[in-house]
PDB file of N, CA and C in Angstrom:
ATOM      1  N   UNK A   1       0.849  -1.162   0.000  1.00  0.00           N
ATOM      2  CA  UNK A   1       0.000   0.000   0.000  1.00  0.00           C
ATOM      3  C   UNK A   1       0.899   1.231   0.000  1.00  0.00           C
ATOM      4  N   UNK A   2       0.746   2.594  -1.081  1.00  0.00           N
ATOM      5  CA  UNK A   2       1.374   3.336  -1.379  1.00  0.00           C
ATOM      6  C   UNK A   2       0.592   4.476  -0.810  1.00  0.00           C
ATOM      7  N   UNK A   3       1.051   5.160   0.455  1.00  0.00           N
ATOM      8  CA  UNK A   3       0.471   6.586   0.881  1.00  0.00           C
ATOM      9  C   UNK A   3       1.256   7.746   0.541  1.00  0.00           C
ATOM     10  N   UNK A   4       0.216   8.866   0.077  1.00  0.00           N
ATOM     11  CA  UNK A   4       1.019  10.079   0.092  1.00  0.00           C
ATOM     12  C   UNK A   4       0.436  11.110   0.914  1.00  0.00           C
ATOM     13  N   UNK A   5       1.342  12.175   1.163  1.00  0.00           N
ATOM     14  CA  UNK A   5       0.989  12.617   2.197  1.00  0.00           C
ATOM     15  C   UNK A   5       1.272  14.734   1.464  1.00  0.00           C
ATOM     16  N   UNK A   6      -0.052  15.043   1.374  1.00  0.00           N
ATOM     17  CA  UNK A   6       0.091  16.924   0.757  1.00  0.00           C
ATOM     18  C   UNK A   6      -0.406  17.623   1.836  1.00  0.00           C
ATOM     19  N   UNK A   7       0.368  18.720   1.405  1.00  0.00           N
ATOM     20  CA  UNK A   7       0.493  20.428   2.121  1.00  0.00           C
ATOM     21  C   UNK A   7       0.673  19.973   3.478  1.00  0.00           C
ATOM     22  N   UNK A   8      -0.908  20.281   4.792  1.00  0.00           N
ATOM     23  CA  UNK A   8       0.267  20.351   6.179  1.00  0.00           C
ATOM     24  C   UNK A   8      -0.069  18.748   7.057  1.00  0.00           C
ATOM     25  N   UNK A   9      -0.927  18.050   5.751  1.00  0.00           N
ATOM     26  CA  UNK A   9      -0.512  16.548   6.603  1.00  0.00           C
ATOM     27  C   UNK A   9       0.788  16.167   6.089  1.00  0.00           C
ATOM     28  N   UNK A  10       1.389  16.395   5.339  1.00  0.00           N
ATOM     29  CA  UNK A  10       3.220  16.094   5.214  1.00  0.00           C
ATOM     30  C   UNK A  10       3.444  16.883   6.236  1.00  0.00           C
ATOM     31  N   UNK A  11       3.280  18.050   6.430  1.00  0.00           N
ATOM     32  CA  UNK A  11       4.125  18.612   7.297  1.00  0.00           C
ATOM     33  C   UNK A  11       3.869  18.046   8.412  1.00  0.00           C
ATOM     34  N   UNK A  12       2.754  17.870   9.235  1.00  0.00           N
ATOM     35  CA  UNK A  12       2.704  17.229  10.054  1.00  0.00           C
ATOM     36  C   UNK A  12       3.469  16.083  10.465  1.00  0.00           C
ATOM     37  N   UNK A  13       2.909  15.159   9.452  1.00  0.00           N
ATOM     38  CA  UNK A  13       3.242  13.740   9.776  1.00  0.00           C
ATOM     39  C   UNK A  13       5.116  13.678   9.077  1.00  0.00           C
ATOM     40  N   UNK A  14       5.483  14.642   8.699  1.00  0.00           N
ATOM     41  CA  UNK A  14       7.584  14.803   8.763  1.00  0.00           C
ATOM     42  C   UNK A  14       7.898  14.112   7.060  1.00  0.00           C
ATOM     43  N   UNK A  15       6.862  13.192   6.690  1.00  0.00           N
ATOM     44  CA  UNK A  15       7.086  12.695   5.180  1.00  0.00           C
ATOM     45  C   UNK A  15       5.987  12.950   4.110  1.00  0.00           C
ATOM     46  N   UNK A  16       6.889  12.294   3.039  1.00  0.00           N
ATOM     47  CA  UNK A  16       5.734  13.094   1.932  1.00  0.00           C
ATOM     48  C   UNK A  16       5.158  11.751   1.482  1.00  0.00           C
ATOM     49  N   UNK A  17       5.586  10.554   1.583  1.00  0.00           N
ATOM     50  CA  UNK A  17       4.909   9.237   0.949  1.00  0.00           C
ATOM     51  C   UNK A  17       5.957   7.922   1.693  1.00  0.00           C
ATOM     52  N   UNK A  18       4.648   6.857   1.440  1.00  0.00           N
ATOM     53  CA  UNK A  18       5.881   5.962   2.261  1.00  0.00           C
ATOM     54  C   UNK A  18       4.959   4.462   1.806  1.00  0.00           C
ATOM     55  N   UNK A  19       5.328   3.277   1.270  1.00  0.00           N
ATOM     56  CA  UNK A  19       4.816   2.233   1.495  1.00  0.00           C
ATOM     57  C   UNK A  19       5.462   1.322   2.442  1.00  0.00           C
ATOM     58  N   UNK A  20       3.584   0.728   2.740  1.00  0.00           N
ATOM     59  CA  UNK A  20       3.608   0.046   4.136  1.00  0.00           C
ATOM     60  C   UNK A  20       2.611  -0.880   4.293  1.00  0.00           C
ATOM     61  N   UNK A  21       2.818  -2.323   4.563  1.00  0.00           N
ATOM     62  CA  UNK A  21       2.138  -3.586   4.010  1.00  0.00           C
ATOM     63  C   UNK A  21       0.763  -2.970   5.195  1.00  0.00           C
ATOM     64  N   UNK A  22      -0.267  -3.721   4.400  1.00  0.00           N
ATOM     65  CA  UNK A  22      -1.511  -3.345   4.634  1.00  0.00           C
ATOM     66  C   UNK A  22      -1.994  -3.733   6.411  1.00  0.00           C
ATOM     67  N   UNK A  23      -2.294  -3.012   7.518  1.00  0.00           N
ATOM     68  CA  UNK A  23      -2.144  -3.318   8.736  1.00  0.00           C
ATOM     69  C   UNK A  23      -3.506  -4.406   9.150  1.00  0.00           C
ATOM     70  N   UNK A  24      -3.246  -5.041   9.708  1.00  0.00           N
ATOM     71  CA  UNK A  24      -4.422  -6.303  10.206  1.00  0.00           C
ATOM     72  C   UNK A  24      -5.420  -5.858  10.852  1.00  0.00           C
ATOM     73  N   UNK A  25      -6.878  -6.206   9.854  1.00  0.00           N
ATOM     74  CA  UNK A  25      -7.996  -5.680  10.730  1.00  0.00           C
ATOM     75  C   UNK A  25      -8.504  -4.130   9.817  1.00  0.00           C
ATOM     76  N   UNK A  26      -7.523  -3.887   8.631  1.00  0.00           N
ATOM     77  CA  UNK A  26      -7.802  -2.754   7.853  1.00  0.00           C
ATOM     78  C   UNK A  26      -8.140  -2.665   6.621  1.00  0.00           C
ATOM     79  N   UNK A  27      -9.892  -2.696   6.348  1.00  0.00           N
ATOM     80  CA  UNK A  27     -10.802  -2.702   5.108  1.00  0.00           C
ATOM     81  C   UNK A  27     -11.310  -1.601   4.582  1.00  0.00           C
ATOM     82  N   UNK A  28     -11.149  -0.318   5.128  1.00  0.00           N
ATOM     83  CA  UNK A  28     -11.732   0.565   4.865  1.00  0.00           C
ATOM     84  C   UNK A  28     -10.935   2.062   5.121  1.00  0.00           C
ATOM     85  N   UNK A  29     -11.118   2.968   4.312  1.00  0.00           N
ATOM     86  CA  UNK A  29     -10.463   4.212   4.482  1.00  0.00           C
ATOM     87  C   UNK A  29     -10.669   4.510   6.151  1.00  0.00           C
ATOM     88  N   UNK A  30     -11.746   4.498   6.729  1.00  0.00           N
ATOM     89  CA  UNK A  30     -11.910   4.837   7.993  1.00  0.00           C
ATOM     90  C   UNK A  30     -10.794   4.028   8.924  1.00  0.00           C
ATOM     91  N   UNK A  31     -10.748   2.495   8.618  1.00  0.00           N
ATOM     92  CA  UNK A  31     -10.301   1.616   9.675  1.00  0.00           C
ATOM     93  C   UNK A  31      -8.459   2.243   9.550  1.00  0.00           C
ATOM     94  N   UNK A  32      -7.900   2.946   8.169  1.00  0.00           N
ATOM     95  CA  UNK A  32      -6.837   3.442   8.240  1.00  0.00           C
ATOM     96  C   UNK A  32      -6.712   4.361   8.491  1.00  0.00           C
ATOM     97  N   UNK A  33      -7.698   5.253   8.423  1.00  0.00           N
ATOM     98  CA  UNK A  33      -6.975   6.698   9.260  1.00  0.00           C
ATOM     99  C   UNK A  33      -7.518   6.055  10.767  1.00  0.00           C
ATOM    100  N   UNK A  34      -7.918   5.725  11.423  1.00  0.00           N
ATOM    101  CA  UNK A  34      -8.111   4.901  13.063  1.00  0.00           C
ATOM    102  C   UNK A  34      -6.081   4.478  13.258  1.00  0.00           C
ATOM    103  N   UNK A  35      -6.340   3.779  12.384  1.00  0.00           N
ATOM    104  CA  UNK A  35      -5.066   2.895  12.256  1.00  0.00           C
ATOM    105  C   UNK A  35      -3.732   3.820  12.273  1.00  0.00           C
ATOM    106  N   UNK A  36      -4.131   5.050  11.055  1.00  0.00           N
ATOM    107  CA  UNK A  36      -2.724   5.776  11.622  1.00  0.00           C
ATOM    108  C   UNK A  36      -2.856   6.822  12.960  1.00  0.00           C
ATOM    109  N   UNK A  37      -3.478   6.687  13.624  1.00  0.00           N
ATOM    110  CA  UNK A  37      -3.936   7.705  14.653  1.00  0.00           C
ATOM    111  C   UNK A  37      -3.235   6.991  15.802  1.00  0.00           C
ATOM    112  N   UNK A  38      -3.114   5.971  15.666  1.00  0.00           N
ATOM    113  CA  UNK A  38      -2.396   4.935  16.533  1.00  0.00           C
ATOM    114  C   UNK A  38      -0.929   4.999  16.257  1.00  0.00           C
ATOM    115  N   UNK A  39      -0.317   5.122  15.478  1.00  0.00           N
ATOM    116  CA  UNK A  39       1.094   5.539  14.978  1.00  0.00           C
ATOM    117  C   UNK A  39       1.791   6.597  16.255  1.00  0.00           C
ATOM    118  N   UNK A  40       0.880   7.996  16.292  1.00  0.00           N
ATOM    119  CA  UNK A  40       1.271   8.539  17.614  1.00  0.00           C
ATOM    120  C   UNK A  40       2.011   9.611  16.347  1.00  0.00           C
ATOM    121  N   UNK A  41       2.844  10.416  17.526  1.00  0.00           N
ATOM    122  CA  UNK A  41       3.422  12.111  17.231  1.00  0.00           C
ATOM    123  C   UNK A  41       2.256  12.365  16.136  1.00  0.00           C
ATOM    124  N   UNK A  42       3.162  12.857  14.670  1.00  0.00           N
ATOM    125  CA  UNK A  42       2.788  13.590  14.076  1.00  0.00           C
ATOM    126  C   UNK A  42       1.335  12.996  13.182  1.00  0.00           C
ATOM    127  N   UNK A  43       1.367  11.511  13.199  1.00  0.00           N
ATOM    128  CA  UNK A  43       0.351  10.941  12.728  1.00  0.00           C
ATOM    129  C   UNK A  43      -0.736  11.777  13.184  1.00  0.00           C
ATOM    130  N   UNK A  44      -0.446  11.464  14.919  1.00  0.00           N
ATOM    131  CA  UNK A  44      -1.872  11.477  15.614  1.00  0.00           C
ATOM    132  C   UNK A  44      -2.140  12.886  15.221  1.00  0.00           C
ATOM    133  N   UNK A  45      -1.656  13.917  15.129  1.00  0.00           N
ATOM    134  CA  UNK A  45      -1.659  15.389  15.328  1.00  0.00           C
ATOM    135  C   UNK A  45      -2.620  15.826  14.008  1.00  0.00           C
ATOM    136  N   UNK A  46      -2.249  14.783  12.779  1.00  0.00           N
ATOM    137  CA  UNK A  46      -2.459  14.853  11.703  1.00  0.00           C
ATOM    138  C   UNK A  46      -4.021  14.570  11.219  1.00  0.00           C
ATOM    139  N   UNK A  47      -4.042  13.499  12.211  1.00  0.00           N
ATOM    140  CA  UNK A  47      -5.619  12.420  12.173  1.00  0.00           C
ATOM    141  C   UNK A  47      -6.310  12.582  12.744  1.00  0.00           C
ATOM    142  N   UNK A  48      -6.062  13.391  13.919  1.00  0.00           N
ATOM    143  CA  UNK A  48      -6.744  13.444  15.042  1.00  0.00           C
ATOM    144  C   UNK A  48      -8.780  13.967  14.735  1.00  0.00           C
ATOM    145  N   UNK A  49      -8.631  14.774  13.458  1.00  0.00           N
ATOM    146  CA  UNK A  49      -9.692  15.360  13.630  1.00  0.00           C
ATOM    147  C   UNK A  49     -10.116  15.123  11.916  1.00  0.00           C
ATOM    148  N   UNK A  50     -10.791  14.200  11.756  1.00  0.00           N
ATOM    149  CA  UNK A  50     -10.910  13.216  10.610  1.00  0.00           C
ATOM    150  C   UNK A  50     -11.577  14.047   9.899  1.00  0.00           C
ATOM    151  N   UNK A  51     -12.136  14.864  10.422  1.00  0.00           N
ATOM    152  CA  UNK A  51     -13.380  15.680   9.250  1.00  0.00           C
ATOM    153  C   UNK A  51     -12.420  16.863   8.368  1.00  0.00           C
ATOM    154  N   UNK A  52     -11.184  16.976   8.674  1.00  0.00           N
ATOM    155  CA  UNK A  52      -9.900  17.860   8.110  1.00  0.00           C
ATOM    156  C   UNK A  52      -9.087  17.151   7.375  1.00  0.00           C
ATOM    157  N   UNK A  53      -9.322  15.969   7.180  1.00  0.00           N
ATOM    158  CA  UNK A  53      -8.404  15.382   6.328  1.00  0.00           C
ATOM    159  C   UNK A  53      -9.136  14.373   4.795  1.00  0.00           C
ATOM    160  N   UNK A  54      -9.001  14.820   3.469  1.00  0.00           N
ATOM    161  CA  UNK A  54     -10.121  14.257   2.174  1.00  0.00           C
ATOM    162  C   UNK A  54      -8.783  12.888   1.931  1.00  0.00           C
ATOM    163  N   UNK A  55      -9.360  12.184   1.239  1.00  0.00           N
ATOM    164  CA  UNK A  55      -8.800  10.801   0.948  1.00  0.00           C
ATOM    165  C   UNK A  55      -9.475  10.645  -0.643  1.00  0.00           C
ATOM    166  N   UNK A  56      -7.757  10.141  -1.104  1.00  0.00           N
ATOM    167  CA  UNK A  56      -8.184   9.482  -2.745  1.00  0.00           C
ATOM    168  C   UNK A  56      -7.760   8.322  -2.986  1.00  0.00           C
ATOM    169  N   UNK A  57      -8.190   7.444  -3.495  1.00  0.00           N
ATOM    170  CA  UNK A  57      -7.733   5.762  -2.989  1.00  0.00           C
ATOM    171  C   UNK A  57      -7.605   5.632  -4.561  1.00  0.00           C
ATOM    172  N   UNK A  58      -6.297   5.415  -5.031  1.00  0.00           N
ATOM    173  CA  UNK A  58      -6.146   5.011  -6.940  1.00  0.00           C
ATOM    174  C   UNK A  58      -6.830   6.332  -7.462  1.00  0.00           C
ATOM    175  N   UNK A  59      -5.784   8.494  -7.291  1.00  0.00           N
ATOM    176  CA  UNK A  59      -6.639   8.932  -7.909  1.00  0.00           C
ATOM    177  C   UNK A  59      -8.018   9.237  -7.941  1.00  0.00           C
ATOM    178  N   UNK A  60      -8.829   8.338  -6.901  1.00  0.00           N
ATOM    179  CA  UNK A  60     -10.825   8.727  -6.692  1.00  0.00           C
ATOM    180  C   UNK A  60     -11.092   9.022  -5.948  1.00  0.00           C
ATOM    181  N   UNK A  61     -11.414  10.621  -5.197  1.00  0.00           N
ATOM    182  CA  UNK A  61     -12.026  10.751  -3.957  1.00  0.00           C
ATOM    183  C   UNK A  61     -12.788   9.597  -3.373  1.00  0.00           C
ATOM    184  N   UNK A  62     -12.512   9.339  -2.156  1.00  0.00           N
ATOM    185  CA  UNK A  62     -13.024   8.567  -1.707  1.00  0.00           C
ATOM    186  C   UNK A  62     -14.030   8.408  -0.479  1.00  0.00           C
ATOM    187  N   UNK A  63     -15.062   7.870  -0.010  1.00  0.00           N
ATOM    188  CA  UNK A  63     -15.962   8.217   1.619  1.00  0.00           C
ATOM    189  C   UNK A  63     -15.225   7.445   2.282  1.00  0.00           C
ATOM    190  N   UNK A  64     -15.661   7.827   3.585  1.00  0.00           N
ATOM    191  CA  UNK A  64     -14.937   7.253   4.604  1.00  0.00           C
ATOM    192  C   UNK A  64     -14.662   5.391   4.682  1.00  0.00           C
ATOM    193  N   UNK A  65     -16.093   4.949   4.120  1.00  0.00           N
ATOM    194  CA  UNK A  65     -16.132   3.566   4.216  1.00  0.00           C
ATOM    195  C   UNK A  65     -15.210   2.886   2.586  1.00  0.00           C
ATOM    196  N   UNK A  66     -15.335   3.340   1.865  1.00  0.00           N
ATOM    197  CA  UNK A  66     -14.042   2.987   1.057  1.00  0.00           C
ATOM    198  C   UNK A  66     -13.428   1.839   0.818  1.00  0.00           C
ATOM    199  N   UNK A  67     -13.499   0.841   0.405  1.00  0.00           N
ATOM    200  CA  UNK A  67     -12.807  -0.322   0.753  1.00  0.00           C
ATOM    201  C   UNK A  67     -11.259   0.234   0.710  1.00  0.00           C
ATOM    202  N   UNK A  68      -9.780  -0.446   0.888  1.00  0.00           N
ATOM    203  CA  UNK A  68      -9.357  -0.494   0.549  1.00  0.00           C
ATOM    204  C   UNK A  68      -8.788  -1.893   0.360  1.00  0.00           C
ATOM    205  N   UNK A  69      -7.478  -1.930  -0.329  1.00  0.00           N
ATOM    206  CA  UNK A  69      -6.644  -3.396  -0.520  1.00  0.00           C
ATOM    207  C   UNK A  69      -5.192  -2.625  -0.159  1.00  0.00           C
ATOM    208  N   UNK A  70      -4.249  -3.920  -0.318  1.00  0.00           N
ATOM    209  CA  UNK A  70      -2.767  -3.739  -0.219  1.00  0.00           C
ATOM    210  C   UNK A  70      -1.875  -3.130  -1.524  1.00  0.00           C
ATOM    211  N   UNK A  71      -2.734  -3.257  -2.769  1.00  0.00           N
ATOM    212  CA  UNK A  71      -2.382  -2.787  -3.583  1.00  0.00           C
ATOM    213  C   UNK A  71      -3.059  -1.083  -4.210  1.00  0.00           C
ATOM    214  N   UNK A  72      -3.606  -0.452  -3.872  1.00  0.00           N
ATOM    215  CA  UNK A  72      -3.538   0.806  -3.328  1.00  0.00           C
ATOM    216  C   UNK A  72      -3.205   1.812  -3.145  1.00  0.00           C
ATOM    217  N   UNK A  73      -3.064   3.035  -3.992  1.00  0.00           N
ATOM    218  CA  UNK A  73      -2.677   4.293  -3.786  1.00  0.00           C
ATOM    219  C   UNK A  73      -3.150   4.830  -3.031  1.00  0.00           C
ATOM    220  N   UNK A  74      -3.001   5.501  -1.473  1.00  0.00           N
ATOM    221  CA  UNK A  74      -3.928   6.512  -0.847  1.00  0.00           C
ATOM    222  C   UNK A  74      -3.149   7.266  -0.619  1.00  0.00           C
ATOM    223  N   UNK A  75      -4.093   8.918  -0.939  1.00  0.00           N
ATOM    224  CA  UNK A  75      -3.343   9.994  -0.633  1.00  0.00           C
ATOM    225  C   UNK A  75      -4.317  10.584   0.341  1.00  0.00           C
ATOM    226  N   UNK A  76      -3.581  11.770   1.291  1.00  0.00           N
ATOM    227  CA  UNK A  76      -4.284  12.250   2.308  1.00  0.00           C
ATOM    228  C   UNK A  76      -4.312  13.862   2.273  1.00  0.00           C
ATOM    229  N   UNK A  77      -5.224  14.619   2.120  1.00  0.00           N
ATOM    230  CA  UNK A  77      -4.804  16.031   2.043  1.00  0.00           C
ATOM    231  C   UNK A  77      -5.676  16.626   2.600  1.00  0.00           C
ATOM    232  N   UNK A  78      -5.460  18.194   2.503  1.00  0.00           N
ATOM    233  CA  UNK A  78      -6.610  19.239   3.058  1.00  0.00           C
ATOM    234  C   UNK A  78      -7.969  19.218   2.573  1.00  0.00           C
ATOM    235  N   UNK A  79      -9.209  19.236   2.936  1.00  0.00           N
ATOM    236  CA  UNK A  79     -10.193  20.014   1.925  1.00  0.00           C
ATOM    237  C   UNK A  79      -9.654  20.825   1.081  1.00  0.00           C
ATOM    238  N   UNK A  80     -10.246  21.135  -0.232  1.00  0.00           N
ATOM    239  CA  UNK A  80     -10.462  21.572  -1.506  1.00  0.00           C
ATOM    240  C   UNK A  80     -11.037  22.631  -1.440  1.00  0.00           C
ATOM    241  N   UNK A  81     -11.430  23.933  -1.427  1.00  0.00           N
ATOM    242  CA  UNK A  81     -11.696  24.907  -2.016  1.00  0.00           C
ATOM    243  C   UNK A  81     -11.621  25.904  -3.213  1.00  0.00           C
ATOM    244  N   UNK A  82     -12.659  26.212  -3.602  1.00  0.00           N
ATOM    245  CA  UNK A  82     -12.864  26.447  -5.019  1.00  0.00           C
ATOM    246  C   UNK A  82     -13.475  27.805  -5.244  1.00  0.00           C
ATOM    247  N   UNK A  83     -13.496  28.815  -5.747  1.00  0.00           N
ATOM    248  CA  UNK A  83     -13.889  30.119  -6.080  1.00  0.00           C
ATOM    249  C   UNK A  83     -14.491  30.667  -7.394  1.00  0.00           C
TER     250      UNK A  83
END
């Protein structure tokens, strides 16, 4: 599973992308951001408040319930605003 990480959840969490075999017990976009909240420092700082952070799983915005797999692009970023 391939995560990336834009604007201040990189900054937060200290990296910009990182693969990392898929964690046990994790089917769904939700059950991984739970999952990295558990990581601790900058994760948690990052995750802490789920409604601040949008998810694209392969490129596709994604909802919280989301499946995912091990093979998997997820990226994690700010809300989107548009004018």
């Amino acid at each position: 599973m391939k995560l990336l990480y834009f604007a201040w959840v990189r900054e937060k969490t200290g990296i910009g992308e990182e693969t990392i075999t898929m964690p046990e017990g994790v089917t769904t976009v939700e059950d991984l951001v739970s999952w990295m909240i558990t990581r601790g420092g900058g994760f948690e700082a990052a995750f802490a408040d789920k409604s601040t952070v949008r998810v694209a799983v392969n490129q596709e915005y994604a909802k919280i319930d989301w499946p995912v797999t091990d093979d998997d692009e997820i990226a994690f970023f700010p809300p989107v605003t548009g004018g």
